[in-house]
Protein backbone atom coordinates (compact mmCIF):
# COMPACT_ATOMS: atom_id res chain seq x y z
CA UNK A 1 0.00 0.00 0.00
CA UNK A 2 1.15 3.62 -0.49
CA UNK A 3 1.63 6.22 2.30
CA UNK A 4 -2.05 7.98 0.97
CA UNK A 5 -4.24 4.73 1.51
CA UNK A 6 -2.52 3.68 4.50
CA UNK A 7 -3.04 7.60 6.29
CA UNK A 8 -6.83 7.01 4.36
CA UNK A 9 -6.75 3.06 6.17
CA UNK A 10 -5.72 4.48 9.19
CA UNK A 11 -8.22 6.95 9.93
CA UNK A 12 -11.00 5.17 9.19
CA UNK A 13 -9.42 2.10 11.84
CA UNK A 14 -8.85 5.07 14.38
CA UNK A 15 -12.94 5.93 13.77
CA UNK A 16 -13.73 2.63 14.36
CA UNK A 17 -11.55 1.95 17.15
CA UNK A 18 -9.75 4.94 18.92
CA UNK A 19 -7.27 2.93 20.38
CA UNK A 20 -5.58 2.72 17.12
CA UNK A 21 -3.82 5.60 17.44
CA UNK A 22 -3.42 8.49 14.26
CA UNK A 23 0.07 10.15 14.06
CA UNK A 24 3.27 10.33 12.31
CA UNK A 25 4.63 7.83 13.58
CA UNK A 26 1.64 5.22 13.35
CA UNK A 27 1.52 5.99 9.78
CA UNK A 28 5.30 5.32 9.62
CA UNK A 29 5.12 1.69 11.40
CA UNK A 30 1.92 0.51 9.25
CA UNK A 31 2.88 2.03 6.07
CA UNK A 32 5.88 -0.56 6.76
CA UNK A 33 3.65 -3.08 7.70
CA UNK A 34 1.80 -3.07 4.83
CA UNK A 35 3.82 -2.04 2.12
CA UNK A 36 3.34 -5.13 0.31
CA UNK A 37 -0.54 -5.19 0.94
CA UNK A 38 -3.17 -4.55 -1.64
CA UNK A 39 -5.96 -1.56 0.26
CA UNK A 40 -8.48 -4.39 -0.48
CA UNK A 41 -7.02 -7.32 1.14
CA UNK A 42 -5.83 -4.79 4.23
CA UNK A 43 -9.52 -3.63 4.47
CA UNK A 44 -10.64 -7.50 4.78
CA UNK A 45 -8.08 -8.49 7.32
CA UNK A 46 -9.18 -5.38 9.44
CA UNK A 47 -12.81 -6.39 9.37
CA UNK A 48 -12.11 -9.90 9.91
CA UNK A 49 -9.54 -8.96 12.89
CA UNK A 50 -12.43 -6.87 14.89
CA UNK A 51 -14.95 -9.60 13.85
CA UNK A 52 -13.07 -12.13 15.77
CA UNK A 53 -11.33 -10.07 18.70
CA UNK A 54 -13.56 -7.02 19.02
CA UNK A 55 -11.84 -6.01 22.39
CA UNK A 56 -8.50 -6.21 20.64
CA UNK A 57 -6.82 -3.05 18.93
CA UNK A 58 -5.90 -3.77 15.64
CA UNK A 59 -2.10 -3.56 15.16
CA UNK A 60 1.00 -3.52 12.32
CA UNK A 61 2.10 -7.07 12.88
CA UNK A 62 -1.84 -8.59 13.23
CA UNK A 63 -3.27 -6.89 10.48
CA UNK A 64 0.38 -7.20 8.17
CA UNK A 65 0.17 -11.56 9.03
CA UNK A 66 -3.76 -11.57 8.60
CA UNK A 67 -2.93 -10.01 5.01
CA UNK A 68 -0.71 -12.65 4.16
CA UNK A 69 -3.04 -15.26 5.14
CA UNK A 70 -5.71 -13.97 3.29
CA UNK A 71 -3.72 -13.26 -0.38
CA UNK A 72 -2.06 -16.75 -0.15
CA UNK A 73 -5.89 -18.08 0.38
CA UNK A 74 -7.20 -15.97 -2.67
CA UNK A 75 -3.91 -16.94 -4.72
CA UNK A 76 -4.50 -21.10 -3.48
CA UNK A 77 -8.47 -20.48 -4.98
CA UNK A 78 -7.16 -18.75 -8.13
CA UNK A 79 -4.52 -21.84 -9.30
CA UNK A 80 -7.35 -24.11 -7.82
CA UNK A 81 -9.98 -22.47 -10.28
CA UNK A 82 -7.40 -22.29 -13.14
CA UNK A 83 -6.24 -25.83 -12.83
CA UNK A 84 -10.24 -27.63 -12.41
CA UNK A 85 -10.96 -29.37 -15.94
CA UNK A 86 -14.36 -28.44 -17.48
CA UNK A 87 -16.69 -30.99 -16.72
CA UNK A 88 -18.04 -32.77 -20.40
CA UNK A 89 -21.89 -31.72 -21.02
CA UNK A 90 -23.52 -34.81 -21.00
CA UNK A 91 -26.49 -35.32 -22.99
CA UNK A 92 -29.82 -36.36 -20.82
CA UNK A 93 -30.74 -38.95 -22.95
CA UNK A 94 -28.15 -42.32 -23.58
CA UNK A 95 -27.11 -43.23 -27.52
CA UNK A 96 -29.76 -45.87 -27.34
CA UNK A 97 -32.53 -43.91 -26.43
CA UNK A 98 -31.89 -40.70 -28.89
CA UNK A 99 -31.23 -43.74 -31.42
CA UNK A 100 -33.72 -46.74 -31.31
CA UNK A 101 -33.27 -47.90 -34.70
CA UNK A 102 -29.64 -47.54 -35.18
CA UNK A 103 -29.60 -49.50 -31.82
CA UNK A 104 -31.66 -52.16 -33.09
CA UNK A 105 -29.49 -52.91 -36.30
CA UNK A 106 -26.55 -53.03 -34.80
CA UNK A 107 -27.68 -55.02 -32.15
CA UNK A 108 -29.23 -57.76 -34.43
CA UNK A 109 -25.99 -57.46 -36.44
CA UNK A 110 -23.62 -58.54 -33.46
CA UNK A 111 -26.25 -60.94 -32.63
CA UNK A 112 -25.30 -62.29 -36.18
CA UNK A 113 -21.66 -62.05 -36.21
CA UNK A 114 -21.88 -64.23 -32.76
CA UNK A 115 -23.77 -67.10 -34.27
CA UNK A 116 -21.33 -67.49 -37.39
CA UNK A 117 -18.18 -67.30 -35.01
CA UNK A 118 -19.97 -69.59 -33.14
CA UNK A 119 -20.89 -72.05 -35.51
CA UNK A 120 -17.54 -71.44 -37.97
CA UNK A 121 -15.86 -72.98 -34.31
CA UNK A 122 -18.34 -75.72 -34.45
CA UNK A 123 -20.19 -74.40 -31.19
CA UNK A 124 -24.19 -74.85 -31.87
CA UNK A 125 -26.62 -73.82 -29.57
C-alpha cells in the first residue's frame, strides 16, 4: 500500500476503534507493515480482525500476518480455479434412447456375427 491509503486506512481504523492511534509515527510503522498489501485485502483483514477479537486493537504485525493469510488463500483459490478441468456436457438422454433404430441394427448385427463365429468354431446352440 502507499503512504495515501494507509493515512486514508488508518483513519477510518482510528474511527472505528480509537485505540488505534493516528500520528506520524503510526503511519510510519503501518505504512511498513503493509507495504506489500493490496488496500483491499488490508480492508478484509481489518474487518475480519475486529470480527473475531472485538476487544482487541488492531495492530502492524496482526493486520500485516492476517494479510498474508488472506492473499495466499485468494492466490490457493485462483490456481485451484485455473487448474479444475471443465466438466463434459452430458447429454440427458443415452445413444440408445436418442437412437432406437440404429440401436436395433446393430444389435441384431452382433447378434449375427456371434452365431457365425460360433458355428464357424463348431459351437451350436
Amino acid at each position: 500500500m502507499e503512504t495515501a491509503q494507509v493515512v486514508s486506512m488508518l483513519r477510518w481504523v482510528n474511527e472505528v476503534d480509537p485505540r488505534v492511534m493516528f500520528n506520524e509515527p503510526a503511519v510510519e510503522m503501518w505504512s511498513y507493515a503493509m507495504r506489500t498489501i493490496p488496500a483491499d485485502i488490508a480492508k478484509q483483514a481489518i474487518l475480519e480482525h475486529y470480527k473475531a477479537h472485538e476487544t482487541i486493537a488492531a495492530s502492524p504485525g496482526a493486520i500485516s500476518k492476517r494479510s498474508a493469510n488472506i492473499r495466499t488463500s485468494r492466490e490457493a483459490g485462483e490456481r485451484a480455479i485455473a487448474l479444475e478441468p471443465s466438466k463434459p456436457v452430458a447429454h440427458p438422454m443415452s445413444w440408445r434412447a436418442r437412437n432406437p433404430e440404429e440401436w436395433d441394427r446393430l444389435f441384431e448385427q452382433g447378434r449375427l456375427e456371434r452365431q457365425r463365429d460360433l458355428a464357424s468354431r463348431g459351437i451350436h446352440f
